[in-house]
N, C-alpha and C. Protein backbone atom coordinates (compact mmCIF):
# COMPACT_ATOMS: atom_id res chain seq x y z
N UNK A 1 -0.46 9.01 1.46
CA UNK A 1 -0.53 7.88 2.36
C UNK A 1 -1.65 6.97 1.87
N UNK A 2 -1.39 5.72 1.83
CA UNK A 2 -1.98 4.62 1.48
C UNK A 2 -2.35 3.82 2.56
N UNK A 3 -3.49 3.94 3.17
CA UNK A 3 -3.75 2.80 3.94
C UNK A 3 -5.08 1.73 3.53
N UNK A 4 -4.15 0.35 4.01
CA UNK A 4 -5.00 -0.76 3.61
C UNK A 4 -4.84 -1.70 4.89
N UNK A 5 -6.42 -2.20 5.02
CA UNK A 5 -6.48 -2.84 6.33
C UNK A 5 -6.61 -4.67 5.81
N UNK A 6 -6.47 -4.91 4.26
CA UNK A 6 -6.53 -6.05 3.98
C UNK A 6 -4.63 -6.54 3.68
N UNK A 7 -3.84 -5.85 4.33
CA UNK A 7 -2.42 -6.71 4.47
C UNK A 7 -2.46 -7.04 5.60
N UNK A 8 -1.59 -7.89 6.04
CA UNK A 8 -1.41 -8.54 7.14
C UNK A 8 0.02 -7.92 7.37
N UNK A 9 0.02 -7.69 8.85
CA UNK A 9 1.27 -7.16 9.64
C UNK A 9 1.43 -5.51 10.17
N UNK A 10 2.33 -5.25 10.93
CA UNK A 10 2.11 -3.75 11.42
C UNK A 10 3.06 -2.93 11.01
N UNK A 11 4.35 -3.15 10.44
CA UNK A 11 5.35 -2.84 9.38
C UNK A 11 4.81 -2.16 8.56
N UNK A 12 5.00 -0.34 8.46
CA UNK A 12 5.01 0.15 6.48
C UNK A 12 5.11 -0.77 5.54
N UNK A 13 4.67 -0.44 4.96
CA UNK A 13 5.10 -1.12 3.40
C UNK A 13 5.68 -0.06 2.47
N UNK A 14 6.61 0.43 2.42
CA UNK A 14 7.22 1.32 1.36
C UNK A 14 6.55 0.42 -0.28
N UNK A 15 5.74 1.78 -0.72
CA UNK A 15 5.70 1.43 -2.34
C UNK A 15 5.69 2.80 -3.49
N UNK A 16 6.55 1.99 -4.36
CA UNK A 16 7.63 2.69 -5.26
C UNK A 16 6.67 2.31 -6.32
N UNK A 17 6.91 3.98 -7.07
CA UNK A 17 6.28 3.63 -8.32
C UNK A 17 7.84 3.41 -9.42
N UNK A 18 7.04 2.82 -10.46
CA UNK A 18 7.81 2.59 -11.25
C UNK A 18 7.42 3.08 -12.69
N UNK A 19 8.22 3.16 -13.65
CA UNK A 19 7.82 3.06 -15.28
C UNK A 19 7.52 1.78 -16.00
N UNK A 20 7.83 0.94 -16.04
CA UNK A 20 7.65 -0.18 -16.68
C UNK A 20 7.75 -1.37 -15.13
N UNK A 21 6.43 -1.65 -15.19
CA UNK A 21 6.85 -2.63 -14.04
C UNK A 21 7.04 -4.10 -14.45
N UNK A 22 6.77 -4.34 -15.98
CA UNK A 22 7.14 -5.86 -16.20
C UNK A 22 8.32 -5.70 -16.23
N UNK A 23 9.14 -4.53 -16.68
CA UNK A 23 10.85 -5.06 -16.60
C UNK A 23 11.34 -4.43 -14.95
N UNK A 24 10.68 -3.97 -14.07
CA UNK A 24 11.14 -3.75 -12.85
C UNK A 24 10.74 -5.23 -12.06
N UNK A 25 9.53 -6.10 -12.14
CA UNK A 25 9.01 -7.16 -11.77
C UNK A 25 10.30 -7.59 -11.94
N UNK A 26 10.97 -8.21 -13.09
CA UNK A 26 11.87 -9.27 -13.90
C UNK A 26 13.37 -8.83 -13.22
N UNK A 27 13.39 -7.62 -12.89
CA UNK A 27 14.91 -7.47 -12.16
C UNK A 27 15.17 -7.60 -10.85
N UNK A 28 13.81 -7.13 -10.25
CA UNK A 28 13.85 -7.88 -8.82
C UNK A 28 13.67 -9.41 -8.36
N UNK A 29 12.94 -9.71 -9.50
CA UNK A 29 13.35 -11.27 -9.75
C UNK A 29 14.36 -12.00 -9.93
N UNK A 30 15.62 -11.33 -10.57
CA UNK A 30 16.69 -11.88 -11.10
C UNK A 30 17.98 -11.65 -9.48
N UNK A 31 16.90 -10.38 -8.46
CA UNK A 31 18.16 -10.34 -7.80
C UNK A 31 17.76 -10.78 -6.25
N UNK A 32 16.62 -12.10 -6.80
CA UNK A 32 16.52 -12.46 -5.69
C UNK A 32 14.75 -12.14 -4.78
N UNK A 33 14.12 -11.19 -5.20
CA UNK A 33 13.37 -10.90 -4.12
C UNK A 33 11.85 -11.68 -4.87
N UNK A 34 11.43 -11.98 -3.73
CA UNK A 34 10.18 -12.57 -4.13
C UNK A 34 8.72 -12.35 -4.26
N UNK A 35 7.98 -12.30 -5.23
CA UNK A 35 6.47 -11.89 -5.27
C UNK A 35 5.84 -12.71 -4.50
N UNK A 36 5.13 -12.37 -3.31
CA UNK A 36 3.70 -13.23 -3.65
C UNK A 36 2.68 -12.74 -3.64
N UNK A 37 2.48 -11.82 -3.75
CA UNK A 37 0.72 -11.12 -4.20
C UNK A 37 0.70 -10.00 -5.29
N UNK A 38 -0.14 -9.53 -5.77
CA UNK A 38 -0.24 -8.83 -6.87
C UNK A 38 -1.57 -8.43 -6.52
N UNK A 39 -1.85 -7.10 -6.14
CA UNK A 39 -3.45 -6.01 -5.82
C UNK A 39 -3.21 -4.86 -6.75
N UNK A 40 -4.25 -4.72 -6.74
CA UNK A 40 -4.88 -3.59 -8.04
C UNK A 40 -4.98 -2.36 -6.83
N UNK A 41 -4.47 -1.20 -7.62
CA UNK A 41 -4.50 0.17 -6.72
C UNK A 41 -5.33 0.55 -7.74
N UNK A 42 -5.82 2.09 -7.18
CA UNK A 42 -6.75 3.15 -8.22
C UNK A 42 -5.66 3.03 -9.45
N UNK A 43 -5.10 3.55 -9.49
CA UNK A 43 -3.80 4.01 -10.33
C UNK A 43 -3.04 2.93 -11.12
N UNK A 44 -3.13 1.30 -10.69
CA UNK A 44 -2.55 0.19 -11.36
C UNK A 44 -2.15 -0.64 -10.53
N UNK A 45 -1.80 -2.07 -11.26
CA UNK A 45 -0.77 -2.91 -10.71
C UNK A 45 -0.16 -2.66 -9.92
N UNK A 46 -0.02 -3.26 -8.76
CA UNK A 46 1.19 -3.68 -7.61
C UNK A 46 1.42 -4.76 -7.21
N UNK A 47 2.74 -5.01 -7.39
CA UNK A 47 3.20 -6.32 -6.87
C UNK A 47 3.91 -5.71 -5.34
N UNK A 48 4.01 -7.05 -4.25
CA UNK A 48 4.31 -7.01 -3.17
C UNK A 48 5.36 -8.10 -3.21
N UNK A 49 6.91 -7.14 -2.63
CA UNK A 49 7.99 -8.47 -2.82
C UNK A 49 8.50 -8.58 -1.49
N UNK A 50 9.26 -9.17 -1.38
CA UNK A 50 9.85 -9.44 -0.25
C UNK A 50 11.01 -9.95 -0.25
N UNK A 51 12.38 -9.82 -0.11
CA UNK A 51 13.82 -10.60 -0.43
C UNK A 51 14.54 -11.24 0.48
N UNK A 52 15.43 -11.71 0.48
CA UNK A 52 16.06 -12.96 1.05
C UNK A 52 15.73 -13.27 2.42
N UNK A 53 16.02 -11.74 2.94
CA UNK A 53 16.22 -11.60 4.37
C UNK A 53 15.33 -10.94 5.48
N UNK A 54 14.14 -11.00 4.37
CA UNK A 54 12.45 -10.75 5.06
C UNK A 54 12.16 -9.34 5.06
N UNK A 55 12.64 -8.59 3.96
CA UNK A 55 12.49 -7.43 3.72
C UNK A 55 11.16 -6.96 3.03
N UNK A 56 10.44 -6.36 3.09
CA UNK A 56 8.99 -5.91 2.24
C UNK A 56 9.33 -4.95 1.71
N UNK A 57 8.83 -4.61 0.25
CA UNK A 57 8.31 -3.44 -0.36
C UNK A 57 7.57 -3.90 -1.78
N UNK A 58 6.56 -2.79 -2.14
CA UNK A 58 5.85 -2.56 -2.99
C UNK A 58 6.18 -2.38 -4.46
N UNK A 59 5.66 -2.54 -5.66
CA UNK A 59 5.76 -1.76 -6.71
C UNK A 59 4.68 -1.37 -7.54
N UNK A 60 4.62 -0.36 -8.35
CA UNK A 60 3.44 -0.30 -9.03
C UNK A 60 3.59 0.97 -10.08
N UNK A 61 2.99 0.68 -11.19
CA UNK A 61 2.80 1.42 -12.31
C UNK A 61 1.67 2.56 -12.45
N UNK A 62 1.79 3.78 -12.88
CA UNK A 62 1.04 4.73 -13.05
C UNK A 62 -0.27 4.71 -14.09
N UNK A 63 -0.89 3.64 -14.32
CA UNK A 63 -1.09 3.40 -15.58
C UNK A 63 -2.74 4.37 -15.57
N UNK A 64 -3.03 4.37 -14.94
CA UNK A 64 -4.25 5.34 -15.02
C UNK A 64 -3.91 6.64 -14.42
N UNK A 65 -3.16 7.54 -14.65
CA UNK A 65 -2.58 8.85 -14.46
C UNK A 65 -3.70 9.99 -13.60
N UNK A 66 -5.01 9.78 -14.56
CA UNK A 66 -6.20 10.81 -13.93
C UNK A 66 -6.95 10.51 -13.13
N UNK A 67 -6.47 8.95 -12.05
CA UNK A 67 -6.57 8.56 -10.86
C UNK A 67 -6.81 9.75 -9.57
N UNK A 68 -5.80 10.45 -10.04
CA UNK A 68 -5.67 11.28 -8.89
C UNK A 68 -6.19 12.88 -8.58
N UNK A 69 -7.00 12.97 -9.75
CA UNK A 69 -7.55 14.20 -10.00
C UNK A 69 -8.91 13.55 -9.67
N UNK A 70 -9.35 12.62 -9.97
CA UNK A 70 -10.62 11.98 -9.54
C UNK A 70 -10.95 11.77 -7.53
N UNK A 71 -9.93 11.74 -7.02
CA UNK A 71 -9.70 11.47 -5.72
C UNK A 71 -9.41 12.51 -5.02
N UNK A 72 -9.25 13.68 -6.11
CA UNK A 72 -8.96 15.06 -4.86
C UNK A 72 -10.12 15.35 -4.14
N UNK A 73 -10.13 16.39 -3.04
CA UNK A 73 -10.26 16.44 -2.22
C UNK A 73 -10.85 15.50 -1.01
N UNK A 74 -11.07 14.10 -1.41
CA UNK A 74 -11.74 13.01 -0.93
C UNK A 74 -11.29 12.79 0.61
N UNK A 75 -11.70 12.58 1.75
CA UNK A 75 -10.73 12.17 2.88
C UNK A 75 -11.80 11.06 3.33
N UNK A 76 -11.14 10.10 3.80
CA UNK A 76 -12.58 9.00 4.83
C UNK A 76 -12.13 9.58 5.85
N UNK A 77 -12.64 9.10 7.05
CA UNK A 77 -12.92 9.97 8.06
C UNK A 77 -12.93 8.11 9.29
């Protein structure tokens, strides 16, 4: 679970990782859905899209892998 108190709205945000997110960026582009922000996670890039019909979701690349061995056992409170 990912929580961030700098998006706006009370809606999940489903976010999907991906393998290559410049060619996942470019296909959700082609089928319509729209970027407008781009935030840096521990782990990489995420773009935030949204498509025709006011749908949200996330994407983002694994690109720093040992992200998450660095963050174990961590909890905020």
């Amino acid at each position: 679970v990912l929580l961030a108190g700098h998006l706006a709205g009370t809606a999940p945000l489903p976010i999907y990782r991906v393998e290559q997110i410049d060619e996942a960026v470019r296909v959700l582009k082609e089928r319509g859905w729209q970027s407008d922000r781009v935030v840096a996670l521990p782990n990489g890039p995420c773009y935030l899209f949204q498509d025709p019909t006011g749908v949200h979701l996330a994407i983002y690349e694994n690109c720093r892998p040992d992200t998450d061995q660095k963050f174990a056992g961590i909890f905020d409170t």
